[in-house]
PDB file of N, CA and C in Angstrom:
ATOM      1  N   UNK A   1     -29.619  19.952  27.964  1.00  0.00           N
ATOM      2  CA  UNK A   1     -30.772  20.665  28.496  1.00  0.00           C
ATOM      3  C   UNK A   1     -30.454  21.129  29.913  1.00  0.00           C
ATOM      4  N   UNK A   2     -30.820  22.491  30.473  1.00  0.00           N
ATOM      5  CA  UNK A   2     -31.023  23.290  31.590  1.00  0.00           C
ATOM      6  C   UNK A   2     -32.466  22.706  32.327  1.00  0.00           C
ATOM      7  N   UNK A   3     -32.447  22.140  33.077  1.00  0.00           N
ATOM      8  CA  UNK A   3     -33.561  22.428  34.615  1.00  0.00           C
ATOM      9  C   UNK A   3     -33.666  23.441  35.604  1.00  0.00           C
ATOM     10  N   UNK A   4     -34.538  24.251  35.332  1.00  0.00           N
ATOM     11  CA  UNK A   4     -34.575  25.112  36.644  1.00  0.00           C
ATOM     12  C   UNK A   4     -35.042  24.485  37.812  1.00  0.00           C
ATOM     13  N   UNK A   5     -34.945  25.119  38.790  1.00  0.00           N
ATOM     14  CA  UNK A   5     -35.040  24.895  40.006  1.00  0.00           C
ATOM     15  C   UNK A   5     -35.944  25.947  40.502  1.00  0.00           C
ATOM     16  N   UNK A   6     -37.218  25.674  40.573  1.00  0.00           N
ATOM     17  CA  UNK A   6     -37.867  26.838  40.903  1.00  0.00           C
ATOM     18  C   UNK A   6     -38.063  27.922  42.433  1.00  0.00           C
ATOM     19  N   UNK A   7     -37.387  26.803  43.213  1.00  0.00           N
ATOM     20  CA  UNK A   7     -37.503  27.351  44.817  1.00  0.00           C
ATOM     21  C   UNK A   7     -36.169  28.016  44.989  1.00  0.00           C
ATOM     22  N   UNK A   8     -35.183  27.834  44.245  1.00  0.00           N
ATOM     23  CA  UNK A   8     -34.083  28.304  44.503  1.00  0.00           C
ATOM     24  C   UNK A   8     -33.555  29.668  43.421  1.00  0.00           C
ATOM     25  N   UNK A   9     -33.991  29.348  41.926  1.00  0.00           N
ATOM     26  CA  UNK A   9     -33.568  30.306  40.857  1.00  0.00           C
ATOM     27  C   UNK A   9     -32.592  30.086  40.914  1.00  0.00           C
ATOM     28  N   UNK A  10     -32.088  28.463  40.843  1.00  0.00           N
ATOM     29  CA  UNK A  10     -30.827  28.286  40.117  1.00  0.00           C
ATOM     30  C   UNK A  10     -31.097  26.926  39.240  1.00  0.00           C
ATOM     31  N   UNK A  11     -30.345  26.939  38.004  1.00  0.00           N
ATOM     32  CA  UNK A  11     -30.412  25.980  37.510  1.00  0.00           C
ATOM     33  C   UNK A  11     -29.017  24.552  37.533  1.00  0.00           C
ATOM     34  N   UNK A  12     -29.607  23.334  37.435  1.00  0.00           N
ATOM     35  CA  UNK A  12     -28.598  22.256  37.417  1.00  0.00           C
ATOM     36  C   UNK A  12     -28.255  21.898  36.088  1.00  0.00           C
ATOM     37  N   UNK A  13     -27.660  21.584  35.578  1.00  0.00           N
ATOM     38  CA  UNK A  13     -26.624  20.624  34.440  1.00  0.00           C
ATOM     39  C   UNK A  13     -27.091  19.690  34.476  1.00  0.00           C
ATOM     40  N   UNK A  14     -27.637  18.730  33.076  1.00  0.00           N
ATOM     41  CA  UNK A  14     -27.730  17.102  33.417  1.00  0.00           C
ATOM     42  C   UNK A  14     -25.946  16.576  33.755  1.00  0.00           C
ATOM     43  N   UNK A  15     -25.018  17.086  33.014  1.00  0.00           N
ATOM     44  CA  UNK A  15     -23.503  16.123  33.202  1.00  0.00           C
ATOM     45  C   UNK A  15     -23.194  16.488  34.681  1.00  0.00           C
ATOM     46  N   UNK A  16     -23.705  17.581  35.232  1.00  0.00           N
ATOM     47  CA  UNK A  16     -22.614  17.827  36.725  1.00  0.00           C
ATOM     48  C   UNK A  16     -24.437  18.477  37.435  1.00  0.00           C
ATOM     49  N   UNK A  17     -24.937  16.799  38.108  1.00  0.00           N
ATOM     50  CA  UNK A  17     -25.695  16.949  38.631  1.00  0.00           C
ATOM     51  C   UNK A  17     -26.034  17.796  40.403  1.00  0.00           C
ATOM     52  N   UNK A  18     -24.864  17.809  40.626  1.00  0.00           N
ATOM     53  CA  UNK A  18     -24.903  18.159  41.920  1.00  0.00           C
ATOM     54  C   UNK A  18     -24.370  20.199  41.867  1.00  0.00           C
ATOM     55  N   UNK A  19     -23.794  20.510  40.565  1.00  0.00           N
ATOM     56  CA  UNK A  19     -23.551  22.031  40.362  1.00  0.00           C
ATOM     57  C   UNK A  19     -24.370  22.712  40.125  1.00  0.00           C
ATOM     58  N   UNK A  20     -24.610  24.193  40.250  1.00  0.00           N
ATOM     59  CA  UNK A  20     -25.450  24.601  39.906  1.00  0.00           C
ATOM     60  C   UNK A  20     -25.225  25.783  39.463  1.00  0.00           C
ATOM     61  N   UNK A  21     -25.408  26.275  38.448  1.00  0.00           N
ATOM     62  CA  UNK A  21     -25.552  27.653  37.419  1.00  0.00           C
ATOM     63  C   UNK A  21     -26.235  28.649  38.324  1.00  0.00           C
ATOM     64  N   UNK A  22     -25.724  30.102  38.635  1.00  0.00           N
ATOM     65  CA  UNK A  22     -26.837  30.780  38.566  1.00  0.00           C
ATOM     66  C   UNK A  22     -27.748  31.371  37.863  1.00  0.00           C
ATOM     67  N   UNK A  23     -28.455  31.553  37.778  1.00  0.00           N
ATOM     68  CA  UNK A  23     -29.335  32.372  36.425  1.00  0.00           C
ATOM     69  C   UNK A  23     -29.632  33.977  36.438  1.00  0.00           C
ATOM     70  N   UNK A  24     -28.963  34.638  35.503  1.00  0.00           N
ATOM     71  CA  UNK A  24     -29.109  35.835  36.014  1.00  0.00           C
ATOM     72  C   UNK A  24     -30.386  36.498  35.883  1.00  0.00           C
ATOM     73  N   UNK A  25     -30.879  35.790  35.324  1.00  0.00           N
ATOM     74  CA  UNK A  25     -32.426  36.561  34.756  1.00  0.00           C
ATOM     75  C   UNK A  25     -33.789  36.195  36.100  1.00  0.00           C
ATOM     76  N   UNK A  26     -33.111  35.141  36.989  1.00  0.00           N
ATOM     77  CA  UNK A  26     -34.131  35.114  37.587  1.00  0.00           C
ATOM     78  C   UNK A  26     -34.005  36.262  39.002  1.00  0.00           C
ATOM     79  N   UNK A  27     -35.252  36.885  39.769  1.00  0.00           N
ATOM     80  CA  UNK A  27     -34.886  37.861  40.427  1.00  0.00           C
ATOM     81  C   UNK A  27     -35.492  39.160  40.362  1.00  0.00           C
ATOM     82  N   UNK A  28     -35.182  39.756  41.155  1.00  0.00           N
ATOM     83  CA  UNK A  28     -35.500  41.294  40.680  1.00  0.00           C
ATOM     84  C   UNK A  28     -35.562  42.096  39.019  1.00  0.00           C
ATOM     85  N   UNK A  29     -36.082  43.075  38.474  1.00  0.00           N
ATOM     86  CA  UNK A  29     -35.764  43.246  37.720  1.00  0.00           C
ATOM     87  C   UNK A  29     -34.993  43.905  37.487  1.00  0.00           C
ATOM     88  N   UNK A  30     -35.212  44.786  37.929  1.00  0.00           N
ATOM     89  CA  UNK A  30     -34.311  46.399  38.094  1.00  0.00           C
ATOM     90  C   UNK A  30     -34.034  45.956  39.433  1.00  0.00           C
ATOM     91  N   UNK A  31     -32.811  47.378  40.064  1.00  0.00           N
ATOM     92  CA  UNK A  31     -32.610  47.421  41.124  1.00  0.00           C
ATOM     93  C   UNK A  31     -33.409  48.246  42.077  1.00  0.00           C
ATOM     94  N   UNK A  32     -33.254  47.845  43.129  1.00  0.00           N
ATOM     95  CA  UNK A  32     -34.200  48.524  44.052  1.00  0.00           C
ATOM     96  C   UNK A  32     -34.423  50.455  44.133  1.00  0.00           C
ATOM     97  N   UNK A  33     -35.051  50.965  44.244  1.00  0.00           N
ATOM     98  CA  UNK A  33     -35.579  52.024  44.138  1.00  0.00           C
ATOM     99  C   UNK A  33     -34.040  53.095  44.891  1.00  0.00           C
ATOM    100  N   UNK A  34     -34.363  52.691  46.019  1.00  0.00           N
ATOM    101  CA  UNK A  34     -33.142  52.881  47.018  1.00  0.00           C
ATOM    102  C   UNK A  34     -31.608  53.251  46.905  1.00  0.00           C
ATOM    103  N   UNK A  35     -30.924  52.242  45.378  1.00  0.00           N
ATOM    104  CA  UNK A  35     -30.099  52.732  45.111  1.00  0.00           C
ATOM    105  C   UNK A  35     -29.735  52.953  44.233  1.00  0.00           C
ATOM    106  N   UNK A  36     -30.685  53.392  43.649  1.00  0.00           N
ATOM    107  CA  UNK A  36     -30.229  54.294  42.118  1.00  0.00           C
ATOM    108  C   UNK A  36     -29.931  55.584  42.531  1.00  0.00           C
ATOM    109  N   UNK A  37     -29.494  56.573  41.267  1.00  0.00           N
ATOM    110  CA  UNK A  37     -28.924  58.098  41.724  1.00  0.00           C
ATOM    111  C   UNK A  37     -30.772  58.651  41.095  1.00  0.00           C
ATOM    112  N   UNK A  38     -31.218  58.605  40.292  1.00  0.00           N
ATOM    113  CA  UNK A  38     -32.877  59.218  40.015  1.00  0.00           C
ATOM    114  C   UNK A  38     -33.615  59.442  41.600  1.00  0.00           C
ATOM    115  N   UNK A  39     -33.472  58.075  42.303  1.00  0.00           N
ATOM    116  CA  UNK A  39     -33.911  58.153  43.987  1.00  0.00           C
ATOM    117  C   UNK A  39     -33.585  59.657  44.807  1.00  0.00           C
ATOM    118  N   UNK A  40     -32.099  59.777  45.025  1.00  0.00           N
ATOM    119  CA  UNK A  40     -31.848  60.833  45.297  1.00  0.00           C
ATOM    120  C   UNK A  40     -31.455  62.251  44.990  1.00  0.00           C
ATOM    121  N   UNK A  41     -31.418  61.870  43.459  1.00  0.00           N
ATOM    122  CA  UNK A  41     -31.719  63.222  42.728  1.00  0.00           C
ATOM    123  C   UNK A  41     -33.232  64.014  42.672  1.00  0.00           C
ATOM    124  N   UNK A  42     -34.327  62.936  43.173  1.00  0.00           N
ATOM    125  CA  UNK A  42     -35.182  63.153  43.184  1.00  0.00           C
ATOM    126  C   UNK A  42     -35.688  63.607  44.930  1.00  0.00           C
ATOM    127  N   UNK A  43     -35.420  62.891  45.960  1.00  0.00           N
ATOM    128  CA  UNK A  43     -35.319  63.765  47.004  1.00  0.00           C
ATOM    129  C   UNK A  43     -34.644  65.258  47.161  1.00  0.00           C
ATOM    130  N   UNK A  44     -33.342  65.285  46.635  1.00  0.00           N
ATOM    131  CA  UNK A  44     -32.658  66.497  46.587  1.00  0.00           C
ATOM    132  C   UNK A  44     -33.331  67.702  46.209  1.00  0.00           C
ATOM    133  N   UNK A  45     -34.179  67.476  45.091  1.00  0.00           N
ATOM    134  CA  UNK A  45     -35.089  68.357  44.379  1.00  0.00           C
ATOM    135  C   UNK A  45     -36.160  68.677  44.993  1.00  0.00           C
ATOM    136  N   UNK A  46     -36.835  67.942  45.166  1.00  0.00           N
ATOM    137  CA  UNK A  46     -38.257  68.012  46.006  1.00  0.00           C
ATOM    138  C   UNK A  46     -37.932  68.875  47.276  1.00  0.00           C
ATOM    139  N   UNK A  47     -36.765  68.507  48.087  1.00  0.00           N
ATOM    140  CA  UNK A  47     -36.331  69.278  49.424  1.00  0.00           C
ATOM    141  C   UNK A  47     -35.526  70.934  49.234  1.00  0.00           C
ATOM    142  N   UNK A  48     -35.135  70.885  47.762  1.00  0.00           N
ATOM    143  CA  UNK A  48     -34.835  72.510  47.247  1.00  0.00           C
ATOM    144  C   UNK A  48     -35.868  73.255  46.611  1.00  0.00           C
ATOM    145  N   UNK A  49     -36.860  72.347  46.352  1.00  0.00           N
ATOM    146  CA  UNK A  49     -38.045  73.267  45.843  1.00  0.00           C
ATOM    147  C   UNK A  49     -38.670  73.904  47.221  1.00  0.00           C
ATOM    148  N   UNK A  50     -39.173  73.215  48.172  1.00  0.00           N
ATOM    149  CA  UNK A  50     -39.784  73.225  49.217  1.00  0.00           C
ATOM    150  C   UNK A  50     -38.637  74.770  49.903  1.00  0.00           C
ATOM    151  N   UNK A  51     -37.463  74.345  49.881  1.00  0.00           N
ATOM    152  CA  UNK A  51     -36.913  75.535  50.733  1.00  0.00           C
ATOM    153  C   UNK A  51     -36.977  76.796  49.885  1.00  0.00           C
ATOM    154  N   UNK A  52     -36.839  76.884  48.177  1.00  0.00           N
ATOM    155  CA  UNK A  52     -37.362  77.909  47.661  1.00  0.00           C
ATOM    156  C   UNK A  52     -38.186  78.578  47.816  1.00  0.00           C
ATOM    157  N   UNK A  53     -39.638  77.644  47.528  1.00  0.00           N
ATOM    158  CA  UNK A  53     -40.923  78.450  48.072  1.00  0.00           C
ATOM    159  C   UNK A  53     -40.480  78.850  49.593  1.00  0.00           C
ATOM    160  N   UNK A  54     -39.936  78.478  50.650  1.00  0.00           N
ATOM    161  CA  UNK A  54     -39.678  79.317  51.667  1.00  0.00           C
ATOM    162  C   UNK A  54     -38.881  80.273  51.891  1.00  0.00           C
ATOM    163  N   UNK A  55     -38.098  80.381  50.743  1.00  0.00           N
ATOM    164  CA  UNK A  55     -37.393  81.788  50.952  1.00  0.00           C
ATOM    165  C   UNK A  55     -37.830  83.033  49.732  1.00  0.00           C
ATOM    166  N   UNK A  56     -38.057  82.288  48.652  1.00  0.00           N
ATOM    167  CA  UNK A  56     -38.639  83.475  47.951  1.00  0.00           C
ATOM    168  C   UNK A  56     -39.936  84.275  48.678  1.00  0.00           C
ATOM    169  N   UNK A  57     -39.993  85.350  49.211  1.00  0.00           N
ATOM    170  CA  UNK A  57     -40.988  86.014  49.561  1.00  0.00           C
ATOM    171  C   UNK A  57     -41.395  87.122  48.884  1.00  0.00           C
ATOM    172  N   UNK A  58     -42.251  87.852  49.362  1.00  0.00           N
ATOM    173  CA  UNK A  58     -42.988  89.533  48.394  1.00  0.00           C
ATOM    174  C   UNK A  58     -41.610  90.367  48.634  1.00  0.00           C
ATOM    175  N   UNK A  59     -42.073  91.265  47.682  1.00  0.00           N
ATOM    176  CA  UNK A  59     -41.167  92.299  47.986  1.00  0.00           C
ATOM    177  C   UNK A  59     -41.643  93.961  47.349  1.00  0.00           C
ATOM    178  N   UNK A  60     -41.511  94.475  48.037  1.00  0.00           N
ATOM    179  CA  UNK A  60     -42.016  96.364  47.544  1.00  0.00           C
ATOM    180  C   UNK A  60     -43.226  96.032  46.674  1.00  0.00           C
ATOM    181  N   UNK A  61     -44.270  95.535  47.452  1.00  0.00           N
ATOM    182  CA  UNK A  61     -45.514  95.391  46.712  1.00  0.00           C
ATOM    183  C   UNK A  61     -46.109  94.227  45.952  1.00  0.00           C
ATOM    184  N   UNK A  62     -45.071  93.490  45.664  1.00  0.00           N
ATOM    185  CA  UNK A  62     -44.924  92.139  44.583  1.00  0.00           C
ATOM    186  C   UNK A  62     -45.732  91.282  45.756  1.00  0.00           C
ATOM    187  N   UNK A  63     -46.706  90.402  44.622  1.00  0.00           N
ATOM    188  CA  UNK A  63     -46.913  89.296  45.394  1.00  0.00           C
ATOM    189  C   UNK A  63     -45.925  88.387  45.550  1.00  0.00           C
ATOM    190  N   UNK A  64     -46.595  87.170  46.208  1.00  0.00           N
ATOM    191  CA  UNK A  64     -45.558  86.293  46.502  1.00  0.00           C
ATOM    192  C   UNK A  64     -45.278  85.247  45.458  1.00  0.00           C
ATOM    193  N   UNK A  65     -43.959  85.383  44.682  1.00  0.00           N
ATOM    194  CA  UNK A  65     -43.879  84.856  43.155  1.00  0.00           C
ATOM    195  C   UNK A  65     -43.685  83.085  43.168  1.00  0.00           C
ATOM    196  N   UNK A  66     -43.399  82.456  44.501  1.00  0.00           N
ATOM    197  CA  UNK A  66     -43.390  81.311  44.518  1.00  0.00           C
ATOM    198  C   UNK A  66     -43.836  80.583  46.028  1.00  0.00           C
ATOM    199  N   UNK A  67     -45.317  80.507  45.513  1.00  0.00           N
ATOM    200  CA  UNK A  67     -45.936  79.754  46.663  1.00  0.00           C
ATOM    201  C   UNK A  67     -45.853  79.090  47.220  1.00  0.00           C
ATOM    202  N   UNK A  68     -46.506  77.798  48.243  1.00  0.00           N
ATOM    203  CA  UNK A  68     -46.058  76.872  48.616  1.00  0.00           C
ATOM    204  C   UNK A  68     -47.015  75.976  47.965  1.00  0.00           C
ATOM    205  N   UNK A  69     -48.245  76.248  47.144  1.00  0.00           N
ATOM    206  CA  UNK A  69     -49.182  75.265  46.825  1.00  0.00           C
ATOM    207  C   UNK A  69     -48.167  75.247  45.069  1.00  0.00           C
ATOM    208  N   UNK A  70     -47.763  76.184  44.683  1.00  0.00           N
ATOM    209  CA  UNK A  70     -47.030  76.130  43.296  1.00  0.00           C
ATOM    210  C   UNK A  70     -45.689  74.877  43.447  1.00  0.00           C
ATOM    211  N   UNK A  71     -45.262  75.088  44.743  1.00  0.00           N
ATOM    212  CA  UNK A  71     -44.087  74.104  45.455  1.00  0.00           C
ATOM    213  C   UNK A  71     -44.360  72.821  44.978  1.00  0.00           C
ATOM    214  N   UNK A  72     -45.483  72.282  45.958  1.00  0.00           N
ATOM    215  CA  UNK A  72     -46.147  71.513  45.606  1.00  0.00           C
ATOM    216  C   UNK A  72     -46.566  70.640  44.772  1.00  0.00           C
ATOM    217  N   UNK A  73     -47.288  71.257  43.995  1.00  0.00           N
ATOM    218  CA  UNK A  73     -47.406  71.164  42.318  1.00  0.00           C
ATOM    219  C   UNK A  73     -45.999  70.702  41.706  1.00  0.00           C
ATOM    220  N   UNK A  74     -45.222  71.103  41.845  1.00  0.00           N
ATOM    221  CA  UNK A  74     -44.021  70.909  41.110  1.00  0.00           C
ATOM    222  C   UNK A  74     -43.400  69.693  41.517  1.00  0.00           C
ATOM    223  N   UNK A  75     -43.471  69.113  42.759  1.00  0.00           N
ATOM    224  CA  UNK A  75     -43.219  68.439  43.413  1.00  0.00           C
ATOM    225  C   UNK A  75     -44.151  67.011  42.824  1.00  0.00           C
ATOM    226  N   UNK A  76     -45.307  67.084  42.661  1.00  0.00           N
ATOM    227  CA  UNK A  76     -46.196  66.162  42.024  1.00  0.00           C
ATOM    228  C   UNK A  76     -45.650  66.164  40.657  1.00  0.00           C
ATOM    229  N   UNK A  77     -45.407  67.215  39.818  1.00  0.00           N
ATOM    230  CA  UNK A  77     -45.032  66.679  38.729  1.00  0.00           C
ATOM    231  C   UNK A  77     -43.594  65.994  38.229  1.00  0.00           C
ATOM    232  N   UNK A  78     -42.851  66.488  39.230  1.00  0.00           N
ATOM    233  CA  UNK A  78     -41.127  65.883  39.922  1.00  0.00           C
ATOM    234  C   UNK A  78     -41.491  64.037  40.177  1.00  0.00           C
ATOM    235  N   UNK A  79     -42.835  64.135  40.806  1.00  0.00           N
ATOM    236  CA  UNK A  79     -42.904  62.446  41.440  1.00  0.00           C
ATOM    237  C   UNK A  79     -43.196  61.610  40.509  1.00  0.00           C
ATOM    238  N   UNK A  80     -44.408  62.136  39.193  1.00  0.00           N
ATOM    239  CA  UNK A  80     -45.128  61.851  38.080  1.00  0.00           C
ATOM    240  C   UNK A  80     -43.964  61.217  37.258  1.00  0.00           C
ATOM    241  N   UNK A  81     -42.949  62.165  37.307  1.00  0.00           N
ATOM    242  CA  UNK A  81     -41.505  61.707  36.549  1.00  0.00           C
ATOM    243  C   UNK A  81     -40.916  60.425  36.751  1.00  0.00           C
ATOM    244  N   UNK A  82     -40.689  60.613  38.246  1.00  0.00           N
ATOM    245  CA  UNK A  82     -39.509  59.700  38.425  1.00  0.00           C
ATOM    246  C   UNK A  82     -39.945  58.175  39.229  1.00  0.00           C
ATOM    247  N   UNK A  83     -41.665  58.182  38.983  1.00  0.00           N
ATOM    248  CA  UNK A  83     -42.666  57.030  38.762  1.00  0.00           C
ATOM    249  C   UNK A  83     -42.383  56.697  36.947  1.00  0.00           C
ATOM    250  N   UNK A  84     -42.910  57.094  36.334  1.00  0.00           N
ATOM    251  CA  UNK A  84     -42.740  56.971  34.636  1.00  0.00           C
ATOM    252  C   UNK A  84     -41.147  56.655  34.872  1.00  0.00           C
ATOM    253  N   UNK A  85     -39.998  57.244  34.914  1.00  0.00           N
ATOM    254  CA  UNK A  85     -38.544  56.839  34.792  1.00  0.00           C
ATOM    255  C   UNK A  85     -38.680  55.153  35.758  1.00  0.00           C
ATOM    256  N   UNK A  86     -38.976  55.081  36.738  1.00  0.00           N
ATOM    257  CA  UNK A  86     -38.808  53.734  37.508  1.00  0.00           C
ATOM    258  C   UNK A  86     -39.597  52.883  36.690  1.00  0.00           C
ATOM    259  N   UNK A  87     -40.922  53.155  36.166  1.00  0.00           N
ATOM    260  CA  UNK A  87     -41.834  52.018  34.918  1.00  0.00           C
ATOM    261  C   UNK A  87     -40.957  51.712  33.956  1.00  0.00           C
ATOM    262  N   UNK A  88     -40.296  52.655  33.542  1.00  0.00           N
ATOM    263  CA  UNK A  88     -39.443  52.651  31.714  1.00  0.00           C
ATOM    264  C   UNK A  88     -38.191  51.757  32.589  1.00  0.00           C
ATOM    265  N   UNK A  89     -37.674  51.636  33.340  1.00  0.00           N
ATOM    266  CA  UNK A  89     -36.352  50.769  34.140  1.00  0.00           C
ATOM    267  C   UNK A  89     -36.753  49.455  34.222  1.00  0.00           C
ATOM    268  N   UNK A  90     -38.121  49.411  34.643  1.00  0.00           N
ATOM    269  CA  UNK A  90     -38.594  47.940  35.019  1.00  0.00           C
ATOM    270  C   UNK A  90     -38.760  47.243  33.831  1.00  0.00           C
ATOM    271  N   UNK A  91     -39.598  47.845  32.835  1.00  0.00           N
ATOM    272  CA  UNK A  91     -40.091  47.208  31.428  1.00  0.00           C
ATOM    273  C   UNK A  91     -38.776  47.307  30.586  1.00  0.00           C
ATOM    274  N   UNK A  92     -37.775  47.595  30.993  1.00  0.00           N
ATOM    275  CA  UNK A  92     -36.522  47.429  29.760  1.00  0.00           C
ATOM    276  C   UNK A  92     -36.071  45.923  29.875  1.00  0.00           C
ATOM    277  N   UNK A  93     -36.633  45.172  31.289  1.00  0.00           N
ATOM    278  CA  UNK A  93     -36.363  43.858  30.829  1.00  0.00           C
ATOM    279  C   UNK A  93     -36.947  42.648  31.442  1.00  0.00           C
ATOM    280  N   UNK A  94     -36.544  41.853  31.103  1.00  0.00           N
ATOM    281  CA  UNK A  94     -37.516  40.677  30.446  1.00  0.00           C
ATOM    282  C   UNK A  94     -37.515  39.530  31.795  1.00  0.00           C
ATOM    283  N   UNK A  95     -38.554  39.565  31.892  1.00  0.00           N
ATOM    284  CA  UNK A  95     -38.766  38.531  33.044  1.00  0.00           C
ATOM    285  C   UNK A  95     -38.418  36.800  32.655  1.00  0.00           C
ATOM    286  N   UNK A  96     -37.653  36.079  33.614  1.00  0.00           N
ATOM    287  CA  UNK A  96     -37.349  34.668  33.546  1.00  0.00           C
ATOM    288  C   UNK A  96     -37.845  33.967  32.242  1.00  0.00           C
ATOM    289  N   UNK A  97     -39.250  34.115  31.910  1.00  0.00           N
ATOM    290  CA  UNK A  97     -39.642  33.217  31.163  1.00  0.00           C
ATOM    291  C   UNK A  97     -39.863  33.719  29.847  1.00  0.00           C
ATOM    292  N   UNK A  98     -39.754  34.830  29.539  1.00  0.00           N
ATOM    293  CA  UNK A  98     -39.944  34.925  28.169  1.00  0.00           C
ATOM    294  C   UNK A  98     -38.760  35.030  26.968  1.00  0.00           C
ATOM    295  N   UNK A  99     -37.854  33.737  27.462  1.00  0.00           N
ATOM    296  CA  UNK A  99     -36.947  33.575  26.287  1.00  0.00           C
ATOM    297  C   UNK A  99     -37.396  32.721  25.008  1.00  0.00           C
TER     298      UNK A  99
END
């Protein structure tokens, strides 16, 4: 039999009382937001949409085909994403106790 150790998230051995296992399951689930590539594929985007809407302007009469409130928008639905992608990362796995 395994004992956890709950202050530490490591477990001991009854034969080699003084060793200790780490447990990989205890911990974070996913990795931090920070360094995944979705993180900054997702800044990258948001900061090329934004400079789009600033350079697409009117032209010989045309309105202006990409706004900054359309920017925007896109930008919310860019965030909508890669909130839902970070949920679907977290729930792929299984917290400490449900073995």
């Amino acid at each position: 039999m395994v004992s956890p150790t709950p202050e530490s998230g490591h477990r001991s051995t009854p034969t080699n009382a003084g060793a200790r296992v780490r447990d990989p399951n205890v911990g974070a689930e996913s990795k931090a937001a920070y360094k995944t590539t979705e993180f900054y594929i997702f800044l990258i985007v948001a900061i090329l949409t934004l400079i789009a809407s600033l350079l697409i302007d009117t032209s010989h009469g045309h309105n202006d085909y990409f706004r900054g409130d359309k920017a925007w928008f896109y930008i919310v639905l860019l965030t909508i994403g890669y909130l839902l992608s970070r949920g679907l990362a977290k729930s792929g796995r299984r917290a400490s106790g449900d073995r």
